[in-house]
C-alpha atoms as a PDB file:
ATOM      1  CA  UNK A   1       0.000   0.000   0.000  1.00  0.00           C
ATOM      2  CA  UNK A   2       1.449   3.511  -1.227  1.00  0.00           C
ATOM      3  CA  UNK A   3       2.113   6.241   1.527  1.00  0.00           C
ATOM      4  CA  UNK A   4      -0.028   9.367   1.120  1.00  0.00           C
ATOM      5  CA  UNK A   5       2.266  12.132  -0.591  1.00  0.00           C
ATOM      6  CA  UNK A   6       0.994  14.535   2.016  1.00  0.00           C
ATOM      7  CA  UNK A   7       1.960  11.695   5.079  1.00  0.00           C
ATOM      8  CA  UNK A   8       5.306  11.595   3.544  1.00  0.00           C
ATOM      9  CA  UNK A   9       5.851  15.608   3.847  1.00  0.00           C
ATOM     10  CA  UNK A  10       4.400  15.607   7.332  1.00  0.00           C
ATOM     11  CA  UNK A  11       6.864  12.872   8.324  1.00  0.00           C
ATOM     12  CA  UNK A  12       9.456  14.714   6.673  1.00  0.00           C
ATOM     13  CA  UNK A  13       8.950  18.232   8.598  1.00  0.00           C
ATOM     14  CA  UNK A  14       8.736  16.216  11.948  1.00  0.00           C
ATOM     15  CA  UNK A  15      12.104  14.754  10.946  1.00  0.00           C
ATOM     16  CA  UNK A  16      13.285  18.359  10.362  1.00  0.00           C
ATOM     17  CA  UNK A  17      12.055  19.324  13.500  1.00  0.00           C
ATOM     18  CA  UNK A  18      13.418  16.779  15.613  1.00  0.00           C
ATOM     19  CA  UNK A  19      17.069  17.293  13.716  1.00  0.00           C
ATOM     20  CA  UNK A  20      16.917  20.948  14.266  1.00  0.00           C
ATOM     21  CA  UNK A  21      17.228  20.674  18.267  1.00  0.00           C
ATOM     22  CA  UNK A  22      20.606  19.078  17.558  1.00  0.00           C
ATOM     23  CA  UNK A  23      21.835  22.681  16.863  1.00  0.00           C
ATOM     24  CA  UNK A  24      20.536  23.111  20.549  1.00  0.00           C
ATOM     25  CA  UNK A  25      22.144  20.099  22.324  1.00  0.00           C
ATOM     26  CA  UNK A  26      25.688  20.421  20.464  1.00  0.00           C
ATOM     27  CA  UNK A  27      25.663  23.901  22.758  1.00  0.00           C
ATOM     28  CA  UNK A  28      25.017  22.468  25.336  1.00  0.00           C
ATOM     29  CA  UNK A  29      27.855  20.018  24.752  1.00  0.00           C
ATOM     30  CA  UNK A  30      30.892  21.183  26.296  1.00  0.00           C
ATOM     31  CA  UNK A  31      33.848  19.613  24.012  1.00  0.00           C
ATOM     32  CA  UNK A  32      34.741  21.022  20.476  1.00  0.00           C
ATOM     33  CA  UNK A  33      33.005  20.009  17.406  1.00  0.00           C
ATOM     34  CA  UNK A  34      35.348  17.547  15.951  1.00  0.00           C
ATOM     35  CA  UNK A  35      35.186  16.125  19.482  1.00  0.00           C
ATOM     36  CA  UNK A  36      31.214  15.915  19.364  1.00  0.00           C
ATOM     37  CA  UNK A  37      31.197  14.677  15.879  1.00  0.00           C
ATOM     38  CA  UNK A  38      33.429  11.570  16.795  1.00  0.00           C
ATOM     39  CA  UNK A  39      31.552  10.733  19.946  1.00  0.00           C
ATOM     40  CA  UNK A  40      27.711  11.247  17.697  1.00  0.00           C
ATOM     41  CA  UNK A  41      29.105   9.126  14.849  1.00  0.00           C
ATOM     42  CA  UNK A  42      30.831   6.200  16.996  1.00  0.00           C
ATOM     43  CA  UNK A  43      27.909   5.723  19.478  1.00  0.00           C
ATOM     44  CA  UNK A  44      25.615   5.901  16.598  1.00  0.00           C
ATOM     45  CA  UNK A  45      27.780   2.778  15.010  1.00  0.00           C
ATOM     46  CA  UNK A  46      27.290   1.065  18.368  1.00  0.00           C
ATOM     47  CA  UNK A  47      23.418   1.952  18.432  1.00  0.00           C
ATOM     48  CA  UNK A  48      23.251   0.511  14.658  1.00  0.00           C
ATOM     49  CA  UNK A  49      25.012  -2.782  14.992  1.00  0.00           C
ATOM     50  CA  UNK A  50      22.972  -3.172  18.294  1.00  0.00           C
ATOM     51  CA  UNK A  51      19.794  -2.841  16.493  1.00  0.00           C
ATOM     52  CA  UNK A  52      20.506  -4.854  13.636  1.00  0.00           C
ATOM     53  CA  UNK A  53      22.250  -8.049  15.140  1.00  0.00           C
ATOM     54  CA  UNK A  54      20.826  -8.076  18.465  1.00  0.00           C
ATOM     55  CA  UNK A  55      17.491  -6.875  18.442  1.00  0.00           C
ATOM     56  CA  UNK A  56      16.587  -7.504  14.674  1.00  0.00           C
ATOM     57  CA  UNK A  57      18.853 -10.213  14.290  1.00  0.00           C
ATOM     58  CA  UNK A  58      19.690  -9.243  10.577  1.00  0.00           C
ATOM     59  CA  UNK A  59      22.489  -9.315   8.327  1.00  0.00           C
ATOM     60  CA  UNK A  60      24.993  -6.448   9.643  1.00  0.00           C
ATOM     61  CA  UNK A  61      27.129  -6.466   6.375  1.00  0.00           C
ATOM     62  CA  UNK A  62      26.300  -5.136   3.443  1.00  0.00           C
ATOM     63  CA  UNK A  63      25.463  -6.245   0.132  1.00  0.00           C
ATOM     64  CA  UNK A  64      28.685  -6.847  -1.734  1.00  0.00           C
ATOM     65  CA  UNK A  65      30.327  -3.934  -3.566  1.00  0.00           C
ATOM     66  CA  UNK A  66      28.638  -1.319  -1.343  1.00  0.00           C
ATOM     67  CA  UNK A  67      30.426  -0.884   1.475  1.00  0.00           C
ATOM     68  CA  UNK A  68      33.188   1.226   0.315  1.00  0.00           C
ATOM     69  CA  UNK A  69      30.323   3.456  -1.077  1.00  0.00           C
ATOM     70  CA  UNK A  70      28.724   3.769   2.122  1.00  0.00           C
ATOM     71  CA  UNK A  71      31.968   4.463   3.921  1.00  0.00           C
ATOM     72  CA  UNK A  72      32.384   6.952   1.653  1.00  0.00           C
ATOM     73  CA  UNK A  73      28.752   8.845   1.734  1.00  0.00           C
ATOM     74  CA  UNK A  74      29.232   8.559   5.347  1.00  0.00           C
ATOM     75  CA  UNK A  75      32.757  10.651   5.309  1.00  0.00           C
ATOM     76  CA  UNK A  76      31.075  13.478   3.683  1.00  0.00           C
ATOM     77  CA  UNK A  77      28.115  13.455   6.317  1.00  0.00           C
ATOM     78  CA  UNK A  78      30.965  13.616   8.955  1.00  0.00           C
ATOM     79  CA  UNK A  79      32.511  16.731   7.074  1.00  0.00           C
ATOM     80  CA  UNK A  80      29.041  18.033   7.236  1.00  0.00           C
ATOM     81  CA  UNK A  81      28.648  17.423  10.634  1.00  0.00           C
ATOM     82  CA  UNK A  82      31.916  19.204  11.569  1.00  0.00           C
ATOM     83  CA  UNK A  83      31.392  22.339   9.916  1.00  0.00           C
ATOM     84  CA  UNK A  84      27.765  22.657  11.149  1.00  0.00           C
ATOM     85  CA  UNK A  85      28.909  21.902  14.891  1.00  0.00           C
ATOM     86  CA  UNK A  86      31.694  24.327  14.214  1.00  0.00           C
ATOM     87  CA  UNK A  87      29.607  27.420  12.544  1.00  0.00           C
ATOM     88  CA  UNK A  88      27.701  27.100  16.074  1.00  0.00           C
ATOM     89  CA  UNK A  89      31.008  27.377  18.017  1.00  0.00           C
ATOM     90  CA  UNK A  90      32.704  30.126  15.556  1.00  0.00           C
ATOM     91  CA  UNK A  91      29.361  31.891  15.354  1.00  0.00           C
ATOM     92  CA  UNK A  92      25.944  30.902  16.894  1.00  0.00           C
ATOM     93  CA  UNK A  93      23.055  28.638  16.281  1.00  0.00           C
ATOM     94  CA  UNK A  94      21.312  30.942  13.990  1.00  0.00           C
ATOM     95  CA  UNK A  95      24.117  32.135  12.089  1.00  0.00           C
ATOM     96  CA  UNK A  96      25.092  28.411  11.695  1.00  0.00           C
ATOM     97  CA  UNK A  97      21.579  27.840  10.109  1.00  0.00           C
ATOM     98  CA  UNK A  98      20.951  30.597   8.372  1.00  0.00           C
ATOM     99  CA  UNK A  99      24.340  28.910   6.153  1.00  0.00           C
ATOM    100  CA  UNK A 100      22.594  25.808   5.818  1.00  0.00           C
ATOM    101  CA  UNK A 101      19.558  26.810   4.503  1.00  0.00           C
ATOM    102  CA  UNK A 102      21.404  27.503   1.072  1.00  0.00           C
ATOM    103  CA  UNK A 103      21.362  23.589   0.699  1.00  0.00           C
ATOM    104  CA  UNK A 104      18.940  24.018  -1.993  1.00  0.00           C
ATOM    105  CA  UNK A 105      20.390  26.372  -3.962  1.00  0.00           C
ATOM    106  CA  UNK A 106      23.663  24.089  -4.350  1.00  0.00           C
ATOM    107  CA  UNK A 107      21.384  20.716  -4.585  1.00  0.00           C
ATOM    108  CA  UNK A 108      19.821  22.592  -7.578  1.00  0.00           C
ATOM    109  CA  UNK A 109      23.378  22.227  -9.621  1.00  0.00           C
ATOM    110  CA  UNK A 110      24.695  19.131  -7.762  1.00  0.00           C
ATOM    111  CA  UNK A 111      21.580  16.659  -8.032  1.00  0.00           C
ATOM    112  CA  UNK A 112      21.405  17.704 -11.939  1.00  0.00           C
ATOM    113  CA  UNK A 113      25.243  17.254 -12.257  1.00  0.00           C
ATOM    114  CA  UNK A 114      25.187  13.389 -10.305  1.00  0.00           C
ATOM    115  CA  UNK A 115      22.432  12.691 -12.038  1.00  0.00           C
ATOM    116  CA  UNK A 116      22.935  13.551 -15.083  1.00  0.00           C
ATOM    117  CA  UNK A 117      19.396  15.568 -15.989  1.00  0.00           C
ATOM    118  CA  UNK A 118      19.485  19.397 -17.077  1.00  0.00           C
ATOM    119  CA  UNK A 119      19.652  22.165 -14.089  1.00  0.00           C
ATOM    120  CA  UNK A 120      16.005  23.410 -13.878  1.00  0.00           C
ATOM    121  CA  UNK A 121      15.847  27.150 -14.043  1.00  0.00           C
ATOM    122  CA  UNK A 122      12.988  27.805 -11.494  1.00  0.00           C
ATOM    123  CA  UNK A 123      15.212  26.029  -8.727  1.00  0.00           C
ATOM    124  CA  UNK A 124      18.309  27.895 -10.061  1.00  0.00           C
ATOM    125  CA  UNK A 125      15.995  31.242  -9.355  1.00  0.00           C
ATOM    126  CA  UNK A 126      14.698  30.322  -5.977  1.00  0.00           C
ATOM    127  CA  UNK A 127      18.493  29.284  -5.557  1.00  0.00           C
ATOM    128  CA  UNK A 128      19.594  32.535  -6.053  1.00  0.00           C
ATOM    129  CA  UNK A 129      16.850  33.917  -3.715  1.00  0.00           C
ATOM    130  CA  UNK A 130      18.119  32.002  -0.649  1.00  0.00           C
ATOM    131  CA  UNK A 131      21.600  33.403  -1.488  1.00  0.00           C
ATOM    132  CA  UNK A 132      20.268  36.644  -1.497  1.00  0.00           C
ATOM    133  CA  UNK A 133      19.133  36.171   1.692  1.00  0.00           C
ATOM    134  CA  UNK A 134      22.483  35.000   3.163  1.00  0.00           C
ATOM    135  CA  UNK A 135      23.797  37.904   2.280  1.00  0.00           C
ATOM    136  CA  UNK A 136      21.547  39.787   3.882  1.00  0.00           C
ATOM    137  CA  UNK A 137      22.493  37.897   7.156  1.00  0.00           C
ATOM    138  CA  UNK A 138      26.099  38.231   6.148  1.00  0.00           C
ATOM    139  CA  UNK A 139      25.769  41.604   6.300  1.00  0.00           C
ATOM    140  CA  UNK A 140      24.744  42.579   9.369  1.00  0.00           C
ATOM    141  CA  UNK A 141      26.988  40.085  10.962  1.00  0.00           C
ATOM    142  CA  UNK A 142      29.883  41.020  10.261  1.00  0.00           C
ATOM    143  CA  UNK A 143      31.769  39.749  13.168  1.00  0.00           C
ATOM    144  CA  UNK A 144      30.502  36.423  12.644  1.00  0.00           C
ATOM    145  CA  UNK A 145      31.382  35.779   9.019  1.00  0.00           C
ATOM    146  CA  UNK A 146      33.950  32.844   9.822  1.00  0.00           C
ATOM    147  CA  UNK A 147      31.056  30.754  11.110  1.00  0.00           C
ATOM    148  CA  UNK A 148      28.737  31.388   7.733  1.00  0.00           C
ATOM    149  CA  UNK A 149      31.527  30.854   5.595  1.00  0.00           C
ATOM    150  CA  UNK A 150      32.142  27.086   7.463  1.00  0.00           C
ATOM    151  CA  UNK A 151      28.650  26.474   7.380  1.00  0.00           C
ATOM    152  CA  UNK A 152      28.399  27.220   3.339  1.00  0.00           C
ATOM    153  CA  UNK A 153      30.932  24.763   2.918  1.00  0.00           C
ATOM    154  CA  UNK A 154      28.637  22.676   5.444  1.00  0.00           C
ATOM    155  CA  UNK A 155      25.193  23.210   2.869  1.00  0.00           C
ATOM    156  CA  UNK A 156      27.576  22.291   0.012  1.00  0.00           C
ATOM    157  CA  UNK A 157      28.557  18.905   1.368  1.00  0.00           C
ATOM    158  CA  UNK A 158      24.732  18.622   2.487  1.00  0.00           C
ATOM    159  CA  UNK A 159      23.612  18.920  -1.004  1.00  0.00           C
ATOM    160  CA  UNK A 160      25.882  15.879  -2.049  1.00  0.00           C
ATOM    161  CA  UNK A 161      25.215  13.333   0.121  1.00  0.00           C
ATOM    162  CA  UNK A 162      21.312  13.129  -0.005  1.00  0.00           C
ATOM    163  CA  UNK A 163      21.684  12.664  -4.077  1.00  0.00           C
ATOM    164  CA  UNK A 164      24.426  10.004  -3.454  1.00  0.00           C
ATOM    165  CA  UNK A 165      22.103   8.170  -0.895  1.00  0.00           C
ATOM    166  CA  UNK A 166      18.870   8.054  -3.009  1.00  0.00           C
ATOM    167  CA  UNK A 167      21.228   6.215  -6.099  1.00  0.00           C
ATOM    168  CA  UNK A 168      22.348   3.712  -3.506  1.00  0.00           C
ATOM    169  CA  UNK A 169      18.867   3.187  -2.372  1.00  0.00           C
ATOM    170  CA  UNK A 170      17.491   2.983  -5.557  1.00  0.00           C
ATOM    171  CA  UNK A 171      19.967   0.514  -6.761  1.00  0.00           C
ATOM    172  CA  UNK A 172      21.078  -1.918  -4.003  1.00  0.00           C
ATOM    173  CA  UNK A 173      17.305  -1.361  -1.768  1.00  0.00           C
ATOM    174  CA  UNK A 174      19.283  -1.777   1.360  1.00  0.00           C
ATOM    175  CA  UNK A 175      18.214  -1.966   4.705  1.00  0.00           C
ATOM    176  CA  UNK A 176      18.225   1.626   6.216  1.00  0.00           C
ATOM    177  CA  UNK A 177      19.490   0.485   9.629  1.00  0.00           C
ATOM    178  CA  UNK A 178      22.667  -1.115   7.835  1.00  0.00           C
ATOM    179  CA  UNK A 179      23.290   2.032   5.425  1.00  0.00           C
ATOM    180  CA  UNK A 180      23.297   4.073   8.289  1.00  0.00           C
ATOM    181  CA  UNK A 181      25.314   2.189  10.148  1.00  0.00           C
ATOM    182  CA  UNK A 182      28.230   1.764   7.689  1.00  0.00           C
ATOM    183  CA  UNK A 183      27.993   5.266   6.532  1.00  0.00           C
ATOM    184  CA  UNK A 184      28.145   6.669  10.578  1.00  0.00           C
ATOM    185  CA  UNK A 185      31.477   4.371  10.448  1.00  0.00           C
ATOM    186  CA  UNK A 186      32.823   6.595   7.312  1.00  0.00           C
ATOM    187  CA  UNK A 187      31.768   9.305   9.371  1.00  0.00           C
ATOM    188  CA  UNK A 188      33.637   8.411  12.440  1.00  0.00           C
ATOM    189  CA  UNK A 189      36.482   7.578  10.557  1.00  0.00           C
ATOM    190  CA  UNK A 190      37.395  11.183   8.695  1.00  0.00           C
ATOM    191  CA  UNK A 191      35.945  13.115  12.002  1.00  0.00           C
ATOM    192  CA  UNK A 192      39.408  10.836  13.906  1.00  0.00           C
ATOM    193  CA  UNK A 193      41.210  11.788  11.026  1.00  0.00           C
ATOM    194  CA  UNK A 194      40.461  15.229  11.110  1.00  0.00           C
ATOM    195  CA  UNK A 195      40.881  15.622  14.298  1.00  0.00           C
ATOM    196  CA  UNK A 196      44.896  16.312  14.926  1.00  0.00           C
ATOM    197  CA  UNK A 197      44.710  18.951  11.620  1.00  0.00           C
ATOM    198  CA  UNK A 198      41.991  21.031  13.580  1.00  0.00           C
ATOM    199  CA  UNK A 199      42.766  20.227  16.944  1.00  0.00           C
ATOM    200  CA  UNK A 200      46.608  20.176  17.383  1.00  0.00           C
ATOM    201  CA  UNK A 201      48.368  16.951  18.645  1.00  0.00           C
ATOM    202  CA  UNK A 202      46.616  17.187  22.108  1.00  0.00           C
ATOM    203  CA  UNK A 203      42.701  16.467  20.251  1.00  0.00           C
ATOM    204  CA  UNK A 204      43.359  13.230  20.941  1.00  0.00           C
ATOM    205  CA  UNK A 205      43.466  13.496  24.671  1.00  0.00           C
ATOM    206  CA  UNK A 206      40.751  15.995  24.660  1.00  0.00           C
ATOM    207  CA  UNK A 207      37.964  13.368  23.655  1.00  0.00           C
ATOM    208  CA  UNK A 208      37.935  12.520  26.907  1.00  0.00           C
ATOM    209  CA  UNK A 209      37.356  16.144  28.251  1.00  0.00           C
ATOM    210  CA  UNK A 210      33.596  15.006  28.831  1.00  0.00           C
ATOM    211  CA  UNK A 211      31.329  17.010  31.485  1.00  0.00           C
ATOM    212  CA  UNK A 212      28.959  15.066  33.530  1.00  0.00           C
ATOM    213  CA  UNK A 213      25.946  16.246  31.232  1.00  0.00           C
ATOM    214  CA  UNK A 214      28.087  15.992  28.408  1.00  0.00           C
ATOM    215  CA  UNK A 215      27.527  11.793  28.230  1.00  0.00           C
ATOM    216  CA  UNK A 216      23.262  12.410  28.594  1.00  0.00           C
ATOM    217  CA  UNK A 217      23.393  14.628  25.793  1.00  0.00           C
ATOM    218  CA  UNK A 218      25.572  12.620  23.380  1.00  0.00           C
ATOM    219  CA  UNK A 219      23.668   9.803  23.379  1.00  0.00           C
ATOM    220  CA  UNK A 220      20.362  11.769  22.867  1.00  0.00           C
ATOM    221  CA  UNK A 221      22.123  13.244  19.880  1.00  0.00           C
ATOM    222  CA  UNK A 222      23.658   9.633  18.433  1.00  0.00           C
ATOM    223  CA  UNK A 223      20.743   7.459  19.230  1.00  0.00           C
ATOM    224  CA  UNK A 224      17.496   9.701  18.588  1.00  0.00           C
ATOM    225  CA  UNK A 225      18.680  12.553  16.248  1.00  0.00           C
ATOM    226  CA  UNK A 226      21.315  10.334  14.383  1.00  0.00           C
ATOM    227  CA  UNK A 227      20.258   6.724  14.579  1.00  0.00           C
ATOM    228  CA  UNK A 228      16.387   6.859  14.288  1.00  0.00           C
ATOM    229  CA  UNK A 229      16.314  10.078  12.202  1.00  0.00           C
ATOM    230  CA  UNK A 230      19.271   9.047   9.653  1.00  0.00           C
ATOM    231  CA  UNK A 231      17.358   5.847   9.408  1.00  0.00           C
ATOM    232  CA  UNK A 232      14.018   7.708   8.866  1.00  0.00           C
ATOM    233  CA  UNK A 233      15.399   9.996   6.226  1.00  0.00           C
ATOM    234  CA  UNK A 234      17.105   6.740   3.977  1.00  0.00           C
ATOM    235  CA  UNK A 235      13.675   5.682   4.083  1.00  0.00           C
ATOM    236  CA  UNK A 236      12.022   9.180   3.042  1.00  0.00           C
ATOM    237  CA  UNK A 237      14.607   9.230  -0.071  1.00  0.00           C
ATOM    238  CA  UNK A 238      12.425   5.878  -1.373  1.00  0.00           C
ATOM    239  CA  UNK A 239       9.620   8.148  -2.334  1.00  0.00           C
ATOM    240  CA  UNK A 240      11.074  11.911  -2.831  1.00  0.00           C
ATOM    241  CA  UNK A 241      14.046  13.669  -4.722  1.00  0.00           C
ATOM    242  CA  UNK A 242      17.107  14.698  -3.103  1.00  0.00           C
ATOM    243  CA  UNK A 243      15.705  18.501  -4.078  1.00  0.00           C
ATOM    244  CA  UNK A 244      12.040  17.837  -2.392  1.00  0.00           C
ATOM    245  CA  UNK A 245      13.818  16.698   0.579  1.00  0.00           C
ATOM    246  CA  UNK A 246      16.970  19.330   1.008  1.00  0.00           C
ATOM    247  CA  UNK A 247      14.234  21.779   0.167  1.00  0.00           C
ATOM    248  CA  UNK A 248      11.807  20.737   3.330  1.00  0.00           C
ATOM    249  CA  UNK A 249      15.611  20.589   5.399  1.00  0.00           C
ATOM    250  CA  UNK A 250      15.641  24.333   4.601  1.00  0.00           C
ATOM    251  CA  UNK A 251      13.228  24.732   7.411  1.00  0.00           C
ATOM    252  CA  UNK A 252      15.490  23.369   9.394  1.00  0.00           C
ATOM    253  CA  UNK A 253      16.703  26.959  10.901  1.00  0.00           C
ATOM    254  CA  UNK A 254      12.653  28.551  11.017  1.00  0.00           C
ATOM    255  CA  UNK A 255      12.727  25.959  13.903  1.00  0.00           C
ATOM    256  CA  UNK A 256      16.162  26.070  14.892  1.00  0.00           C
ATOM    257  CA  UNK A 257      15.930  29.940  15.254  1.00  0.00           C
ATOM    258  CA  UNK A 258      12.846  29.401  17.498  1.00  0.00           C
ATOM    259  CA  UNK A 259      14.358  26.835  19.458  1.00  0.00           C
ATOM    260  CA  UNK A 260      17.453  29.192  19.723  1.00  0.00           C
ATOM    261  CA  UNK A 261      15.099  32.413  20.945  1.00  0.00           C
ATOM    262  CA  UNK A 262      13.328  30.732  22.954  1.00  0.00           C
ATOM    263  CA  UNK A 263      16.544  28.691  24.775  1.00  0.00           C
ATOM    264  CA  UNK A 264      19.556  30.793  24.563  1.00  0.00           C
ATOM    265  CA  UNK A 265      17.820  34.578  23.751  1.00  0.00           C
ATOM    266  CA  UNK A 266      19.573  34.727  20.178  1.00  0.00           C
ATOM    267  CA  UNK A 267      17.092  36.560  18.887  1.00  0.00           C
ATOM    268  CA  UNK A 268      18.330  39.519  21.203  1.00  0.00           C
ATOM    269  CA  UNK A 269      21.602  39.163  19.222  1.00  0.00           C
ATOM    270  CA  UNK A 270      20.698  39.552  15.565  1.00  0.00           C
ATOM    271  CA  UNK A 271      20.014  42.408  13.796  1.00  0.00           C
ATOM    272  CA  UNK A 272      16.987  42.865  12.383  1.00  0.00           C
ATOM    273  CA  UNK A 273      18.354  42.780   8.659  1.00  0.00           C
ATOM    274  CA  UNK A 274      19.045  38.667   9.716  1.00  0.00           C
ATOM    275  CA  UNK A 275      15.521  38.071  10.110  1.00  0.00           C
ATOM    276  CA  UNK A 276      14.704  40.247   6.611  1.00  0.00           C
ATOM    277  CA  UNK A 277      17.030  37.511   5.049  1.00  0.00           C
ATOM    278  CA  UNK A 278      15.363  34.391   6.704  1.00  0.00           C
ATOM    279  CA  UNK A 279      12.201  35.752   5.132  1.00  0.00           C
ATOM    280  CA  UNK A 280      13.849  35.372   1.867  1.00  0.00           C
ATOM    281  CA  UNK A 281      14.836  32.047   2.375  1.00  0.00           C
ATOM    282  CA  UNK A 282      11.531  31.061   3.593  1.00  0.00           C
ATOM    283  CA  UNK A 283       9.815  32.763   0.920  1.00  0.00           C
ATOM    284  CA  UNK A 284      12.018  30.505  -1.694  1.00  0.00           C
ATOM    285  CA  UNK A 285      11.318  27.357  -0.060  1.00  0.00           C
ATOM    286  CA  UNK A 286       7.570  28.166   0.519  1.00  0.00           C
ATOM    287  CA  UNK A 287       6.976  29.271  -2.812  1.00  0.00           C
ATOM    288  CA  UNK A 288       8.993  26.060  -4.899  1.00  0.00           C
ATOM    289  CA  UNK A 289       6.035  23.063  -4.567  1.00  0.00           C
ATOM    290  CA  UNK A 290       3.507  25.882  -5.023  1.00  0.00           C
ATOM    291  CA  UNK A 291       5.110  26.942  -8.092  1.00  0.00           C
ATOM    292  CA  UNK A 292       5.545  23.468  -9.567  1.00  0.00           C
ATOM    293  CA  UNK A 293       1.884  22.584  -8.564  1.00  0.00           C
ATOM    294  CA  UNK A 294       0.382  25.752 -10.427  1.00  0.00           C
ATOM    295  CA  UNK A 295       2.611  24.398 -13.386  1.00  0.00           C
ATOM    296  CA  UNK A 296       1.483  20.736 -13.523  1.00  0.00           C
ATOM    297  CA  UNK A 297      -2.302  22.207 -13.503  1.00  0.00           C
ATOM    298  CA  UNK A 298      -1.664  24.825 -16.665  1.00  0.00           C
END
């Protein structure tokens, strides 16, 4: 029995929302992002192979001639992951997320390019309207530019690894437990690698620089907002493009921002040109599907 299109979306934006508070609980994690990013990727590894061979007792490998593909997806997530937990800690959470909503606007030329279709023009626009946007947030935060510029690179990767999922989905139909299990081990791996070159030769020692609160808040981070949700969003890719979904991940920072006001008090540190931006980008991302559906009815 098919899913309801409009089940799938409502699934989806509850998946946004629950991965937007994990801009909220990597501040409240004490240690440094490539820190965080090793600890979320390795206890989400654990959390996978516990799932699959213990409690549903299936196959933990996978197919043959994937697993170097998943490593691989999984390294870029983990570069992801790094420069959104580091835009928070060069900049804040709504500077950090204000960067990744331009995930659309680079999915618009990268899902075209890996999958070999033309670059549609109306996403190109809309595109360029979210980068409009950023730099209206980039320029009234001047002080803070280090942090947008890590979390561009951050949307970037974002834009490649959904469209490199959905092929490997489409093609092999693997289990979503196992692909996210594999792919948090690629993850793991280039966060440990990464972290002497951003860290210095102590970063080592300092994964162990863990707070009392620090252990509650990484496991609510690997286990609900990487294990379930990862595994939730493989799923999603079965039935929508990597565009439809980066698209709905745009609102991402609408709740992230609100999370972020009504937590920390950002909104007390932004000027009000930020919020002129986010309107842009929401505009962009509101206005795609309507667009498209006004379109398929002329």
């Amino acid at each position: 029995m098919n899913t309801p299109p409009r089940f799938i979306l409502l699934r989806l934006h509850l998946l946004v929302a629950l991965l937007a508070t994990t801009a909220v609980i990597g501040r409240w994690i004490t240690i440094s992002a490539p820190a965080l990013v090793s600890w979320r990727t390795f206890l989400a590894v654990l959390g996978g192979l516990f799932l699959v061979g213990v409690i549903l007792r299936k196959r933990v490998l996978p197919p043959p001639g994937t697993m170097l593909p998943l490593i691989g997806v999984g390294a870029i997530v983990g570069a992801h992951w790094l420069c959104f937990f580091g835009a928070i800690q060069l900049a804040n959470i709504s500077i950090c997320l204000a960067g990744m909503a331009t995930i659309s606007f680079f999915t618009a030329l990268t899902e075209p390019l890996l999958e070999r279709r033309r670059v549609r023009p109306l996403e190109v626009l809309l595109g360029l309207l979210v980068v409009a946007g950023i730099v209206l947030v980039a320029g009234f935060e001047r002080g803070r530019l280090s942090g947008l510029a890590v979390a561009l690179l951050g949307a970037l990767l974002a834009a490649v690894f959904p469209v490199l999922n959905r092929r490997l989905v489409k093609r092999e139909g693997m289990d979503a437990l196992v692909m996210m299990t594999w792919q948090m081990a690629g993850a793991c791996i280039i966060c440990l690698l990464a972290l002497p070159l951003l860290g210095g030769a102590a970063a080592y020692g300092k994964l162990f620089a863990l707070r009392g609160h620090d252990w509650f808040w990484l496991l609510v981070l690997a286990w609900v907002c990487t294990v379930f949700a990862y595994a939730v969003h493989i799923q999603l890719l079965r039935h929508l493009s990597a565009y439809s979904s980066n698209l709905a991940f745009n609102f991402e920072p609408v709740y992230g921002i609100l999370m972020a006001a009504l937590v920390f008090g950002e909104h007390r540190q932004v000027h009000p040109g930020f919020f002129i931006g986010m309107a842009a980008i929401v505009f962009a991302n509101i206005a795609h599907p309507l667009i498209l559906r006004r379109m398929a009815r002329a």
